[in-house]
C-alpha atoms as a PDB file:
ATOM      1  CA  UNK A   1       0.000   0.000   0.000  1.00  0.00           C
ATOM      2  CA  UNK A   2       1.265   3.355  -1.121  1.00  0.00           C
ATOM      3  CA  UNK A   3       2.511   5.746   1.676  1.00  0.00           C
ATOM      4  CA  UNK A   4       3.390   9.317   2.025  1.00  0.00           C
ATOM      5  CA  UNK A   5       4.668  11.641   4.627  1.00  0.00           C
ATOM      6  CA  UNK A   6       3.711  14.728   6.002  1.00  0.00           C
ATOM      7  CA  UNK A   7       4.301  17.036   7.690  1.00  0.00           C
ATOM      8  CA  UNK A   8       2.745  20.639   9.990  1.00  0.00           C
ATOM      9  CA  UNK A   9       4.859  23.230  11.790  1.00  0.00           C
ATOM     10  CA  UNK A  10       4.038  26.555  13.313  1.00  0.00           C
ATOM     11  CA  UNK A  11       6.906  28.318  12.815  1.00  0.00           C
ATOM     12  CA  UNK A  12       6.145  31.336  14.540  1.00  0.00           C
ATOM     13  CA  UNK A  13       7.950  33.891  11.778  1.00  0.00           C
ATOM     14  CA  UNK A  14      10.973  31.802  12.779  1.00  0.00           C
ATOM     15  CA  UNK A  15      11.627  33.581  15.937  1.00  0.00           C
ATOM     16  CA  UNK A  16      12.035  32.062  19.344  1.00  0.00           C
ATOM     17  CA  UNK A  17      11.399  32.763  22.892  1.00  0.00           C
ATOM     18  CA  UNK A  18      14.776  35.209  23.143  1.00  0.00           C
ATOM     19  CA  UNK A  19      13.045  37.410  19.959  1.00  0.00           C
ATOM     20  CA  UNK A  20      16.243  35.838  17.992  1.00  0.00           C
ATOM     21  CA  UNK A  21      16.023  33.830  14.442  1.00  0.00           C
ATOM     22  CA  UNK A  22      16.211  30.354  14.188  1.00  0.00           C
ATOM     23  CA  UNK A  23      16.813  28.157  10.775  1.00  0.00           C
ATOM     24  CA  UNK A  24      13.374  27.164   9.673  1.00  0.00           C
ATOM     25  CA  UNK A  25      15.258  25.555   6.464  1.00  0.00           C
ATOM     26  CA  UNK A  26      17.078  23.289   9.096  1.00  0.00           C
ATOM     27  CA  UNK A  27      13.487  22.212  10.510  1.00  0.00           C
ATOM     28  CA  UNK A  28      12.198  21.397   7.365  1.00  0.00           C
ATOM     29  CA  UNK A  29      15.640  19.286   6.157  1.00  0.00           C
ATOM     30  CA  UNK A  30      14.941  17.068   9.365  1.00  0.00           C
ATOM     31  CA  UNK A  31      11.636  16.793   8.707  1.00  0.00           C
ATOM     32  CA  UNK A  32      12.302  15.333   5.156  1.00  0.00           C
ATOM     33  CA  UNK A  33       8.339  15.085   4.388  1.00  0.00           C
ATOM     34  CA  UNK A  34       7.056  14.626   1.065  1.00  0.00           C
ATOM     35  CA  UNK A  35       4.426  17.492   2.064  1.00  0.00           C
ATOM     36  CA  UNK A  36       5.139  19.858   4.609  1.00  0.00           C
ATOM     37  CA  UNK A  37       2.726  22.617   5.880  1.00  0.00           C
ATOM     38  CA  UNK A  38       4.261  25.887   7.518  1.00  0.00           C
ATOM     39  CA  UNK A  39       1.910  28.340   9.387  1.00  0.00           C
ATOM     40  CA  UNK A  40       2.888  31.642  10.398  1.00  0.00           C
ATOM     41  CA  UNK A  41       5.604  31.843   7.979  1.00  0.00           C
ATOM     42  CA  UNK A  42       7.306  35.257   7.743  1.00  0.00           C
ATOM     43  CA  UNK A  43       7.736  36.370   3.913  1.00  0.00           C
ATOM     44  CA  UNK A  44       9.976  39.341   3.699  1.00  0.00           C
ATOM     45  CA  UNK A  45       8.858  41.243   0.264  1.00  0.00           C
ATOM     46  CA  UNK A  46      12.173  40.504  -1.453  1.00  0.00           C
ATOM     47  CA  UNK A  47      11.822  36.819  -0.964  1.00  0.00           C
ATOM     48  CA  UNK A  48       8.033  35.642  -1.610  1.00  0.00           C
ATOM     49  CA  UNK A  49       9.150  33.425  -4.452  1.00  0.00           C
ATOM     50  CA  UNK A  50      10.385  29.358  -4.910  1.00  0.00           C
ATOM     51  CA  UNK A  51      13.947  30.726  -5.276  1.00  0.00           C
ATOM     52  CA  UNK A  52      13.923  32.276  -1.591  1.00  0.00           C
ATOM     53  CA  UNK A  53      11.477  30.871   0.408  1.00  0.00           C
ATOM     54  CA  UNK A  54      10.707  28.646   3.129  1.00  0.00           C
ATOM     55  CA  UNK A  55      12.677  25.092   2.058  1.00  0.00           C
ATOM     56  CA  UNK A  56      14.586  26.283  -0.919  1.00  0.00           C
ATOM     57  CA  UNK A  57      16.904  24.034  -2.264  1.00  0.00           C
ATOM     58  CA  UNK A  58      15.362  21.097  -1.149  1.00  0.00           C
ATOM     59  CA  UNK A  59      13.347  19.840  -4.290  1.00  0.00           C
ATOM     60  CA  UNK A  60       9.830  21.127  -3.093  1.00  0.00           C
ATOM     61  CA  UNK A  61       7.247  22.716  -5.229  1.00  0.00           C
ATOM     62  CA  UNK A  62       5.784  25.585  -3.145  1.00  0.00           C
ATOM     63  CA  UNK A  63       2.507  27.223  -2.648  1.00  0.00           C
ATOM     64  CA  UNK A  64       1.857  30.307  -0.705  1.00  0.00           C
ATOM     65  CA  UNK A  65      -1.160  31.946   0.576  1.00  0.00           C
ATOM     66  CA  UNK A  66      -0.726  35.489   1.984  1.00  0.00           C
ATOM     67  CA  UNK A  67      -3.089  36.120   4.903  1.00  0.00           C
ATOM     68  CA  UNK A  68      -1.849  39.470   6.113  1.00  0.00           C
ATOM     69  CA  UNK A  69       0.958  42.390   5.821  1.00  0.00           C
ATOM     70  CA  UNK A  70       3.740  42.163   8.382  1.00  0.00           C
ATOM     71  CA  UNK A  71       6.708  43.320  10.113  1.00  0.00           C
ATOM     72  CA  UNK A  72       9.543  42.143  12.259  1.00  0.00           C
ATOM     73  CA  UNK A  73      10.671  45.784  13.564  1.00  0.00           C
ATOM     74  CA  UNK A  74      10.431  46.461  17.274  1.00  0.00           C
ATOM     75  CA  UNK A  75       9.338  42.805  17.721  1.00  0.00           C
ATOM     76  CA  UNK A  76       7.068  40.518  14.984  1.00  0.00           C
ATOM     77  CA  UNK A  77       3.549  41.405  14.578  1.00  0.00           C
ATOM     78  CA  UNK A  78       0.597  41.801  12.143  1.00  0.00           C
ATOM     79  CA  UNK A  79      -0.374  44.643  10.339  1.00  0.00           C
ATOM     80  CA  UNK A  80      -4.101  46.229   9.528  1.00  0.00           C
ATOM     81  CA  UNK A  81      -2.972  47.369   6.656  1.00  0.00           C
ATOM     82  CA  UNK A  82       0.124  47.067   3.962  1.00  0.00           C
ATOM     83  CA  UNK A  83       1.322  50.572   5.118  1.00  0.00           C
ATOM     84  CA  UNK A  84       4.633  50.002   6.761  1.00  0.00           C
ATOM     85  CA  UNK A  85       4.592  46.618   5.442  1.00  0.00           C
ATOM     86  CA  UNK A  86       8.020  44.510   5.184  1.00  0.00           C
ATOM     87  CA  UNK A  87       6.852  41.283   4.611  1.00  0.00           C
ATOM     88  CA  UNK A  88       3.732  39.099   4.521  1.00  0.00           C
ATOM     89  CA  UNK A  89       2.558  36.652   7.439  1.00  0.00           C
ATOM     90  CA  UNK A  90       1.003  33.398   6.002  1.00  0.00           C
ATOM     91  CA  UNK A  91       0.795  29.679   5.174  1.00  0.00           C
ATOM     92  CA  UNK A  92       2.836  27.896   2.678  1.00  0.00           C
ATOM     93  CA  UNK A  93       2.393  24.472   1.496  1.00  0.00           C
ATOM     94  CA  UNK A  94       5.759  22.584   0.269  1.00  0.00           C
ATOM     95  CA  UNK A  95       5.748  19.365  -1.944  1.00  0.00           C
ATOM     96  CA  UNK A  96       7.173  16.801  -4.063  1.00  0.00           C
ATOM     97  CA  UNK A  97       4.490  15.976  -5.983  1.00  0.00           C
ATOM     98  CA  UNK A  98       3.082  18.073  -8.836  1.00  0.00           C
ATOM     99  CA  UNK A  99       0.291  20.258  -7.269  1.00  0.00           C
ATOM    100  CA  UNK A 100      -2.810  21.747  -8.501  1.00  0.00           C
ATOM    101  CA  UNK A 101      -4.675  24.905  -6.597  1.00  0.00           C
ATOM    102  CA  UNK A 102      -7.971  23.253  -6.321  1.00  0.00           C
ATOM    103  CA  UNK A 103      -9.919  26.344  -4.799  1.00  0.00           C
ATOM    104  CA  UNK A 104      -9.033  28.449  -1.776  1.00  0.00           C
ATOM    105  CA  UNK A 105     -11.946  27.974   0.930  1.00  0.00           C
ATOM    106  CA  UNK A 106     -12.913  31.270   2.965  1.00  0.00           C
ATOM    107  CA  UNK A 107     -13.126  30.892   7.267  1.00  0.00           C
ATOM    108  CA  UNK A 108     -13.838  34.834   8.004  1.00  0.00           C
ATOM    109  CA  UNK A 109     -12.576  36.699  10.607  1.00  0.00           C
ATOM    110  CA  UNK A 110     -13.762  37.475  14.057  1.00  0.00           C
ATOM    111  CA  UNK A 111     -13.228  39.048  17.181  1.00  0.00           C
ATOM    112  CA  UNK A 112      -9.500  40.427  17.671  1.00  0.00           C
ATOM    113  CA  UNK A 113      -8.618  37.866  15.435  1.00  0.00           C
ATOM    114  CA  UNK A 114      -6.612  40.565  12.962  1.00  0.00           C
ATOM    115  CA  UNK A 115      -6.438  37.491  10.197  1.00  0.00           C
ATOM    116  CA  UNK A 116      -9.170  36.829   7.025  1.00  0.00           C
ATOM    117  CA  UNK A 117      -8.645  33.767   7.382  1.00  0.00           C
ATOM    118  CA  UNK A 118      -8.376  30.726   4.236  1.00  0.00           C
ATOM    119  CA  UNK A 119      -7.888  26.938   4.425  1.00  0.00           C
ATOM    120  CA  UNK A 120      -5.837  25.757   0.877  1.00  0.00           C
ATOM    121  CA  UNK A 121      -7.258  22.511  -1.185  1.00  0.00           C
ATOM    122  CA  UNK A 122      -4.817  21.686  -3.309  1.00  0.00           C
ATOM    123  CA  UNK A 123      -4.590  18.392  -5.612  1.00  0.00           C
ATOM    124  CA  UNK A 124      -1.388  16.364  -5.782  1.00  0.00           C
ATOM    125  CA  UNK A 125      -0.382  14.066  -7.861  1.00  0.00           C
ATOM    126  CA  UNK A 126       0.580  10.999  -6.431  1.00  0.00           C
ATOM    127  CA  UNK A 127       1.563   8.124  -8.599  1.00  0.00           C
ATOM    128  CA  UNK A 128      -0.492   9.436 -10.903  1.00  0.00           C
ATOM    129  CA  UNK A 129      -3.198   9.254  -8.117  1.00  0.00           C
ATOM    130  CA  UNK A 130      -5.241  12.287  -7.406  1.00  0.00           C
ATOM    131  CA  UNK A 131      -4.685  12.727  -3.344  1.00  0.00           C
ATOM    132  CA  UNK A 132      -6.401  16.040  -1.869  1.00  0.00           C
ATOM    133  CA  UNK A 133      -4.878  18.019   0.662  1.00  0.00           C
ATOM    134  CA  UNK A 134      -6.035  20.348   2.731  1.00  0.00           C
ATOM    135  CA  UNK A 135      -3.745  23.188   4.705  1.00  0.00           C
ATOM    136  CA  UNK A 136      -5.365  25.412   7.431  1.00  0.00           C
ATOM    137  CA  UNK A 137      -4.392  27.514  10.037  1.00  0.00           C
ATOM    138  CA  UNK A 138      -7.466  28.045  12.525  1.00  0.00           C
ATOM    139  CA  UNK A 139      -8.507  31.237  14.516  1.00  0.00           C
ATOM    140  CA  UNK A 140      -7.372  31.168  18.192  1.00  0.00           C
ATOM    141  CA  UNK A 141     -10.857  31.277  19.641  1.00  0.00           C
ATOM    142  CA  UNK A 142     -11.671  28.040  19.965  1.00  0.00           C
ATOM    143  CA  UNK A 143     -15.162  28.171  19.462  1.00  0.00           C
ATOM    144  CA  UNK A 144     -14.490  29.652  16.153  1.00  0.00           C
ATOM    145  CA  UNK A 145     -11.878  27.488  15.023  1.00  0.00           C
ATOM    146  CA  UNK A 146     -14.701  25.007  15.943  1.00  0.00           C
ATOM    147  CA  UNK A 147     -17.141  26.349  13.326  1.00  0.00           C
ATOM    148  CA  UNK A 148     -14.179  26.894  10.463  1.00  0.00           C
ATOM    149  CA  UNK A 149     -13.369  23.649  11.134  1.00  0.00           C
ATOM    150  CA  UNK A 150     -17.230  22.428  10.265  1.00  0.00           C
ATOM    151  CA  UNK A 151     -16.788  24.879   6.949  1.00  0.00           C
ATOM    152  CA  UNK A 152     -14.091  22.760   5.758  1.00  0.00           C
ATOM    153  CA  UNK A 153     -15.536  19.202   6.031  1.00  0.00           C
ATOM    154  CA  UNK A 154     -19.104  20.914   4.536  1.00  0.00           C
ATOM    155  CA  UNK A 155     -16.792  22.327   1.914  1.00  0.00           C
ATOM    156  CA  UNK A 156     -14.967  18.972   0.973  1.00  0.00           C
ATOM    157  CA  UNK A 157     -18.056  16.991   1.020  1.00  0.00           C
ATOM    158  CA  UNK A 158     -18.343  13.295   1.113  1.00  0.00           C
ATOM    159  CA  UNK A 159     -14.786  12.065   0.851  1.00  0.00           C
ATOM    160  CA  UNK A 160     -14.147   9.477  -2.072  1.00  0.00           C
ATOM    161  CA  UNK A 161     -11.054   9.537  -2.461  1.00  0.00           C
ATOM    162  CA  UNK A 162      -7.480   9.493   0.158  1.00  0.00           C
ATOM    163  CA  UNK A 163      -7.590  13.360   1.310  1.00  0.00           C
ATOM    164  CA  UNK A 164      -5.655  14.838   3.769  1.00  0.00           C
ATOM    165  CA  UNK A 165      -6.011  17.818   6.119  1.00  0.00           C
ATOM    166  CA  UNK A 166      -2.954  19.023   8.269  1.00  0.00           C
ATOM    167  CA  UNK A 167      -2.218  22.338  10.067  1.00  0.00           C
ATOM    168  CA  UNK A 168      -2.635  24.356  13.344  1.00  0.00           C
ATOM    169  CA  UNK A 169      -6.394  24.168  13.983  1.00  0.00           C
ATOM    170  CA  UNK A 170      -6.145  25.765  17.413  1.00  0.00           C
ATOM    171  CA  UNK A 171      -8.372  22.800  18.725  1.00  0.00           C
ATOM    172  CA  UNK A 172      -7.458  20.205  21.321  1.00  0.00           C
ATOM    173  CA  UNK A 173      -7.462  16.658  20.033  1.00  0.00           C
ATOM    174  CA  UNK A 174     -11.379  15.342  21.357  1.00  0.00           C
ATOM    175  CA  UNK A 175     -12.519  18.653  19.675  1.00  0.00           C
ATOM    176  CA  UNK A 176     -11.284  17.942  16.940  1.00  0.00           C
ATOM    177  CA  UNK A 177     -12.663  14.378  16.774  1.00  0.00           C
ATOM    178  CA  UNK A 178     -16.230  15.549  17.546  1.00  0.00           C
ATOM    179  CA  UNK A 179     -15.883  18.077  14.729  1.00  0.00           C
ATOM    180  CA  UNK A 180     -14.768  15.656  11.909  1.00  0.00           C
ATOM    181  CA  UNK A 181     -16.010  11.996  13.360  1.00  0.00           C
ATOM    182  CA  UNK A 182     -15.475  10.156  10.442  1.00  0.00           C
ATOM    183  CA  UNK A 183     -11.962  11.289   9.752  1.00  0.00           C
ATOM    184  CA  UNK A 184      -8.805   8.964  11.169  1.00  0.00           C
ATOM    185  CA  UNK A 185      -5.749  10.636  13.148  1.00  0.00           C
ATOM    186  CA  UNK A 186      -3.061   9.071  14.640  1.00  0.00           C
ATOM    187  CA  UNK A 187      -2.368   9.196  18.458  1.00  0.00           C
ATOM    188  CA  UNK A 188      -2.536  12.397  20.023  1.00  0.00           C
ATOM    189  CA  UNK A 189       1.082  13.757  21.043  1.00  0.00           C
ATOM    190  CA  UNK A 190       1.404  17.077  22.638  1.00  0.00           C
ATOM    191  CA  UNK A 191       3.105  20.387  20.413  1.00  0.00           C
ATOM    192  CA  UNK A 192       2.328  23.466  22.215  1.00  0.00           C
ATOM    193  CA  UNK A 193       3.412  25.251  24.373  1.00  0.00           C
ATOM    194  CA  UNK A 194       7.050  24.229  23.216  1.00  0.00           C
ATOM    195  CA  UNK A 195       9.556  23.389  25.134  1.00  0.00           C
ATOM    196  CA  UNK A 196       7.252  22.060  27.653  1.00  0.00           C
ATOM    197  CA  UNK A 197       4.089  21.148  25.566  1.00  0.00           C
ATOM    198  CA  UNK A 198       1.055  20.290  27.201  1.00  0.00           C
ATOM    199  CA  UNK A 199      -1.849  20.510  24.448  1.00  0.00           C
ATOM    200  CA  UNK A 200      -2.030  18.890  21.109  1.00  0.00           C
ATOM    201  CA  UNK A 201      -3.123  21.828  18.601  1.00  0.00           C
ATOM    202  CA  UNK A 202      -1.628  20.789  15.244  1.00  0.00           C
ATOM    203  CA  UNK A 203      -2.768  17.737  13.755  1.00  0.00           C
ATOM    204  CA  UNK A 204      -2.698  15.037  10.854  1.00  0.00           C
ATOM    205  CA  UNK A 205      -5.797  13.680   9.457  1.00  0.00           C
ATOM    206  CA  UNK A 206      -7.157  11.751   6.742  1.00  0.00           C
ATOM    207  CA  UNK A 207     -10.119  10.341   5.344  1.00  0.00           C
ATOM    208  CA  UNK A 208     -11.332   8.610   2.136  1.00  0.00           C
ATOM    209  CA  UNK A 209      -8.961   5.276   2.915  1.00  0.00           C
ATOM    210  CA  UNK A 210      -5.919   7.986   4.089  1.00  0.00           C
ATOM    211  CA  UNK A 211      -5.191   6.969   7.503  1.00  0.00           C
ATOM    212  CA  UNK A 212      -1.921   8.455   9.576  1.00  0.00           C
ATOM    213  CA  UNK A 213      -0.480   5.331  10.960  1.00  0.00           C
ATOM    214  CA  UNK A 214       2.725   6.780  12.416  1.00  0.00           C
ATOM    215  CA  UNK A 215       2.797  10.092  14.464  1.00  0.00           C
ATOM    216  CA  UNK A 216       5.583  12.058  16.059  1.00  0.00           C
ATOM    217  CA  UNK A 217       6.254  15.158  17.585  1.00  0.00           C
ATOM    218  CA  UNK A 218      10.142  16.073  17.115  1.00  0.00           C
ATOM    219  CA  UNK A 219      11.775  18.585  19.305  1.00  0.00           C
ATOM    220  CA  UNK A 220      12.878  20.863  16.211  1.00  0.00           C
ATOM    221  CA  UNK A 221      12.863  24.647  16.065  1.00  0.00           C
ATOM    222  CA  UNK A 222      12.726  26.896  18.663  1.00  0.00           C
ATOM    223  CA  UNK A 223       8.873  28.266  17.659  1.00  0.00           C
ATOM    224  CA  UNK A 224       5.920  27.969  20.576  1.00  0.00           C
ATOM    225  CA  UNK A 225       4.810  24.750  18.650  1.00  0.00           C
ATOM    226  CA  UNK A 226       6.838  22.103  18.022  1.00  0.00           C
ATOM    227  CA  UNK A 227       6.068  20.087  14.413  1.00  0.00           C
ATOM    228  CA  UNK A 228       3.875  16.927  14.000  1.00  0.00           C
ATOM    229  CA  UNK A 229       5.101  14.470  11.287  1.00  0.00           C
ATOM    230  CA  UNK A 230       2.880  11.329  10.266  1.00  0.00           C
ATOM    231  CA  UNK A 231       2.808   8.210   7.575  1.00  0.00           C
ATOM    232  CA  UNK A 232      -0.072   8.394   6.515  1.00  0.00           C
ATOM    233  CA  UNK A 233      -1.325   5.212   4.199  1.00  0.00           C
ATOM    234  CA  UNK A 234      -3.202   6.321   1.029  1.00  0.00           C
ATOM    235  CA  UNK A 235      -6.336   3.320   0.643  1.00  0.00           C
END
């Protein structure tokens, strides 16, 4: 049976705890997923390309989606506008298979939440089997990441074929299971807060015969979250 691996990471714009930079390059090297999802991911205007982003140089086909303006001066933080702007703040999917943009899916904003936020469905090409995956980065209220959560399985529909959803959903592991019952997930591992993580917020799933069989957490990076990386079997 055909397997692929994955990969989600919060990389907190690749700053750590001391406000210094840390190699998010080197994170996704060890990682050595066929797919890897990156939330948070700082984009500095003169680099928002395949040639100088996130995991350059390592064979991946990248796809970016720009969620809001951004700068790293006097400390990283999100913008309300591009005015003052050095850099966007978003979520980048990285792969080895050919990829297809199948449709961006809108969650809305709410609250303080400063974010419009988007989940990606993209459609790779694996073995010349169609496998869709789906990236998202959720709100931090829960009880809205809750309902964009419910927008994506109503937006994907009955699953017939291996699909995959991966990313920081900002929902603890049983919430996520009563959200999306009929969708498999591996064992739930703790990522956040890093170094001492006590909650499971990103996650791995599949449905439509995709089922993550192996799960683990490695202490990589020096974000808030620490990375999730799963086999997941393709049915």
């Amino acid at each position: 049976m055909r397997t692929i691996t994955v990969a989600t990471f919060n990389t907190h714009f690749g700053i750590g705890p001391d406000g210094k930079p840390y190699d998010v390059d080197a994170v996704i090297r060890c990682l050595d997923a066929d797919v890897v999802v990156l939330q948070e991911v700082w984009l500095p205007l003169d680099r928002m390309d395949n040639a100088g982003g996130p995991g350059h140089g390592q064979g991946y086909r990248m796809h970016v989606s720009s969620l809001a303006s951004a700068a790293l001066a006097n400390g990283p933080r999100l913008l309300t506008s591009p005015d003052g702007a050095e850099g966007e703040w978003g979520v980048v999917v990285l792969s080895r298979f050919e990829q297809r943009l199948v449709r961006l899916i809108p969650l809305g904003r709410k609250g303080n939440d400063p974010v419009d936020r988007k989940a990606i469905v993209l459609e790779l090409d694996v073995a010349d089997r169609p496998v869709v995956f789906v990236a998202a980065h959720l709100s931090f209220y829960p009880w809205h990441a809750a309902r964009q959560l419910r927008r994506i399985a109503l937006e994907v529909g009955n699953v017939a074929r291996p699909t995959i959803l991966a990313g920081d959903l900002n929902l603890w592991s049983r919430a996520v299971t009563a959200v999306l019952p009929g969708w498999r997930r591996g064992r739930s591992r703790a990522t956040w807060p890093a170094p001492r993580p006590h909650s499971q917020l990103d996650h791995i799933l599949g449905a439509g015969g995709a089922v993550p069989i192996d799960v683990t957490v490695p202490r990589l990076g020096s974000s808030d979250h620490y990375p999730v990386r799963a086999v997941v079997q393709l049915g």
